[in-house]
N, C-alpha and C. Protein backbone atom coordinates (compact mmCIF):
# COMPACT_ATOMS: atom_id res chain seq x y z
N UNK A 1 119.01 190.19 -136.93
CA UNK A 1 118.27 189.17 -136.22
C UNK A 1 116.81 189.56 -136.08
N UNK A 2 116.41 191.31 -135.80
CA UNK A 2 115.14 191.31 -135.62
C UNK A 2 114.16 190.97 -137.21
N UNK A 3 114.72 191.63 -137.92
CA UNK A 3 113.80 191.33 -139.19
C UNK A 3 113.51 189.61 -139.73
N UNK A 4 114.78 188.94 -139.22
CA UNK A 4 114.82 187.56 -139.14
C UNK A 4 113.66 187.01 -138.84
N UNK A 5 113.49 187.28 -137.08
CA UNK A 5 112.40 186.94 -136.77
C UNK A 5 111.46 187.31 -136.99
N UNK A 6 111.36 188.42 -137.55
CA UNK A 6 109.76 188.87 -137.86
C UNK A 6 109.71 188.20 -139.42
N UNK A 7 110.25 187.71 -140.12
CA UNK A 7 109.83 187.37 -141.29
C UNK A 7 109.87 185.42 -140.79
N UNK A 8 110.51 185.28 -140.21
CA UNK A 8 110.02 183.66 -139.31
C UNK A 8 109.00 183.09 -139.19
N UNK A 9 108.25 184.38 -138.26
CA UNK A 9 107.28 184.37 -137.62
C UNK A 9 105.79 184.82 -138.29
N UNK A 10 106.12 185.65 -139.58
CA UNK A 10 105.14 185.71 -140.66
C UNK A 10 104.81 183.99 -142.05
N UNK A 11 106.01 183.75 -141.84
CA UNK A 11 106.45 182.32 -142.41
C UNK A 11 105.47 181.31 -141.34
N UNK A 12 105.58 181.20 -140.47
CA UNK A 12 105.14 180.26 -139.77
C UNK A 12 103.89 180.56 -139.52
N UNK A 13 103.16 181.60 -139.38
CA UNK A 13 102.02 181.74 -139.44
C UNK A 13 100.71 181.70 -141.21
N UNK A 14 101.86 181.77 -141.63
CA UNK A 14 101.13 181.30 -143.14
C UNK A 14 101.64 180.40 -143.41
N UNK A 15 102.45 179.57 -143.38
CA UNK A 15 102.49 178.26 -143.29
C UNK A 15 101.50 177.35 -142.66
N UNK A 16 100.89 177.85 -141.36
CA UNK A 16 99.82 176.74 -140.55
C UNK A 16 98.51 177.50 -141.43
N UNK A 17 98.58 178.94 -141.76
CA UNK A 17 97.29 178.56 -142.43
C UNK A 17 96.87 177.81 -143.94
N UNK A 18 98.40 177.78 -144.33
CA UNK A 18 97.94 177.11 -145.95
C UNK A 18 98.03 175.44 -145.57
N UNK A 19 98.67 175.03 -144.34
CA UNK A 19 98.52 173.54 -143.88
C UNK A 19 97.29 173.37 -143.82
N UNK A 20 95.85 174.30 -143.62
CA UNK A 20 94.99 173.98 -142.98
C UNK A 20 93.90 174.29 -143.96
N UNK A 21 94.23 175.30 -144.54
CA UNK A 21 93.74 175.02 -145.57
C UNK A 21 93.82 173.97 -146.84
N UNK A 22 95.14 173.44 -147.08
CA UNK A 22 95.23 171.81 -147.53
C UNK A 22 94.70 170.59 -146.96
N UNK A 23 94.42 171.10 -145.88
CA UNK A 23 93.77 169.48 -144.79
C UNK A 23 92.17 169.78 -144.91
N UNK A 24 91.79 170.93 -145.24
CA UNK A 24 90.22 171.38 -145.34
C UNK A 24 89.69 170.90 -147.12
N UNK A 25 90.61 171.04 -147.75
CA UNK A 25 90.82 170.64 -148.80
C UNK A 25 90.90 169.36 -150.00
N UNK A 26 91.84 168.87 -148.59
CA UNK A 26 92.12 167.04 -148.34
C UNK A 26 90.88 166.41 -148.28
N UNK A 27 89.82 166.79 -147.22
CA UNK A 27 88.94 166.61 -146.66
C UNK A 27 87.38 166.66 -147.23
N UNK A 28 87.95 167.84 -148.29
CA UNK A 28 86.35 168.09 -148.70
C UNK A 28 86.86 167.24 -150.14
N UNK A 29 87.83 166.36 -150.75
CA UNK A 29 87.84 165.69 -151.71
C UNK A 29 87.46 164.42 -151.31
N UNK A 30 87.77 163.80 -149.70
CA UNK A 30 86.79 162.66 -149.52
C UNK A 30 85.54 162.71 -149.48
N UNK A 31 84.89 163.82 -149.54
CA UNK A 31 83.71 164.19 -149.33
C UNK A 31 82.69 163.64 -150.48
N UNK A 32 82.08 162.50 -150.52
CA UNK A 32 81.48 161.82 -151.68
C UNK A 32 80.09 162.71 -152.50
N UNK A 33 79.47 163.16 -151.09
CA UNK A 33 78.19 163.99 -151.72
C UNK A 33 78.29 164.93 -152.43
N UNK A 34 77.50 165.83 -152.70
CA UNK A 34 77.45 166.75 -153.70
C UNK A 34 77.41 168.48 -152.37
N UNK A 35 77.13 167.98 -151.06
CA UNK A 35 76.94 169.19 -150.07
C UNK A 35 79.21 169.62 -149.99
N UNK A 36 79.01 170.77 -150.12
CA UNK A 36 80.28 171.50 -149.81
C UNK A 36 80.10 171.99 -148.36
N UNK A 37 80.86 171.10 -147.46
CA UNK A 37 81.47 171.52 -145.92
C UNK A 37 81.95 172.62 -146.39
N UNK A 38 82.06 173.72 -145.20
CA UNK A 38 83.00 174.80 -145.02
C UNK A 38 84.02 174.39 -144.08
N UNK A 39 84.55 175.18 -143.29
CA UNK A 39 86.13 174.94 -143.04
C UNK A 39 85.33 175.51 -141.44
N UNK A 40 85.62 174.20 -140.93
CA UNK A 40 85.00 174.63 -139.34
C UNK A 40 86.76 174.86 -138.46
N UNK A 41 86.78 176.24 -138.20
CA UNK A 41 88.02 177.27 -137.80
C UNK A 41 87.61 176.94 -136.17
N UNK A 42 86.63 176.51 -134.97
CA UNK A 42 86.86 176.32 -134.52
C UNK A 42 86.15 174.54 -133.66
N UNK A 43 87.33 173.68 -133.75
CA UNK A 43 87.39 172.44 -133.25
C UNK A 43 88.73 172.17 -132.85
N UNK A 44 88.78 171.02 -132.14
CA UNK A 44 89.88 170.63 -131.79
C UNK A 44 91.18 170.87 -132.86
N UNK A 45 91.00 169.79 -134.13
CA UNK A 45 92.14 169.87 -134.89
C UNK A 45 92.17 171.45 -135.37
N UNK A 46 91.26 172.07 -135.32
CA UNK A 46 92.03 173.73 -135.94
C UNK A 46 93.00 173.73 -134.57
N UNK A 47 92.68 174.15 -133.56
CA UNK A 47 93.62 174.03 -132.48
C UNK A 47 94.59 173.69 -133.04
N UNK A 48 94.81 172.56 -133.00
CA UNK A 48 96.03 171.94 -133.00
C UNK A 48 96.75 172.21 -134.51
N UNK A 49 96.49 172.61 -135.86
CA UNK A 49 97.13 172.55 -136.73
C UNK A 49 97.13 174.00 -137.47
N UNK A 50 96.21 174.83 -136.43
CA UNK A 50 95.89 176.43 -137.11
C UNK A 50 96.41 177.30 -136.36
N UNK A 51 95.05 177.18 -135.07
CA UNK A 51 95.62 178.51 -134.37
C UNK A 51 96.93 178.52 -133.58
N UNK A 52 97.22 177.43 -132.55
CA UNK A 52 98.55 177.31 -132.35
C UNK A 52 99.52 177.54 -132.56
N UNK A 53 100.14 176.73 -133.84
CA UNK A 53 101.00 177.42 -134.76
C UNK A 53 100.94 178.69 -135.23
N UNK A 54 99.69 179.35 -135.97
CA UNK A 54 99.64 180.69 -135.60
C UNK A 54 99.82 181.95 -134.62
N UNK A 55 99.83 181.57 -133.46
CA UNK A 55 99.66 182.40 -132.56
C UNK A 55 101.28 182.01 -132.27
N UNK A 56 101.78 181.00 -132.10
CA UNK A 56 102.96 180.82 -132.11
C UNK A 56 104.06 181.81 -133.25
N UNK A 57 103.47 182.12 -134.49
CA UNK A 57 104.25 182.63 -135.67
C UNK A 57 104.22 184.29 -134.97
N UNK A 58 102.85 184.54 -134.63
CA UNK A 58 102.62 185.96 -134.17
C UNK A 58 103.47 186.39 -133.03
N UNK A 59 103.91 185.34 -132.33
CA UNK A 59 104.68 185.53 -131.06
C UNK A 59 105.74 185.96 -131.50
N UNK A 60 106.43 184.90 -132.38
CA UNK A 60 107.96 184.96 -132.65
C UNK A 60 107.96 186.40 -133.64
N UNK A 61 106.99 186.79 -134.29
CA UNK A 61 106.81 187.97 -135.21
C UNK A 61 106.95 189.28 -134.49
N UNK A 62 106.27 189.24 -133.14
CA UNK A 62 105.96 190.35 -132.29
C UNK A 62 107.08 190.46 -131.22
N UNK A 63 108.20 189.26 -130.86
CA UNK A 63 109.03 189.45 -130.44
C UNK A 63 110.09 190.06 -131.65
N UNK A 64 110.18 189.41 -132.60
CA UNK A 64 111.02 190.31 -133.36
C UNK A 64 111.31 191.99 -133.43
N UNK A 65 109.98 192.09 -133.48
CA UNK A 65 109.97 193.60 -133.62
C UNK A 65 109.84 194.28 -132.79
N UNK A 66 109.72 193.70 -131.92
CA UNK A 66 109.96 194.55 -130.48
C UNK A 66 111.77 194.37 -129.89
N UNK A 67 111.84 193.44 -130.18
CA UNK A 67 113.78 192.98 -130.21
C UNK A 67 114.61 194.77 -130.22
N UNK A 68 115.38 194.87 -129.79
CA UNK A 68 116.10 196.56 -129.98
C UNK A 68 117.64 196.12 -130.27
């Protein structure tokens, strides 16, 4: 069960970052001009679709391995 969760919780934390990096992605293909946005890491939607879920993956990762 502990390695479970620690590989869960590595899953879920690279999971929200390759989500977010697809939505940064998504984003810079509507992008009509010729200027390349960077990936603004802190606004609301990172919140909600980055760090969250991340810090969430790190949780379940860091409970794992602390699990006995």
């Amino acid at each position: 069960m502990r390695i479970f969760l620690m590989v869960l919780g590595v899953l879920i934390s690279a999971g929200a970052l390759v989500v977010w990096l697809y939505l940064n992605a998504l984003a810079a293909g509507w992008n009509t001009s010729n200027a390349k946005p960077s990936i603004n890491w802190l606004n609301k939607e990172a919140l909600l679709w980055f760090w969250l879920p991340f810090a969430l993956g790190l949780a379940v990762a860091f409970f794992g391995w602390k699990r006995h």
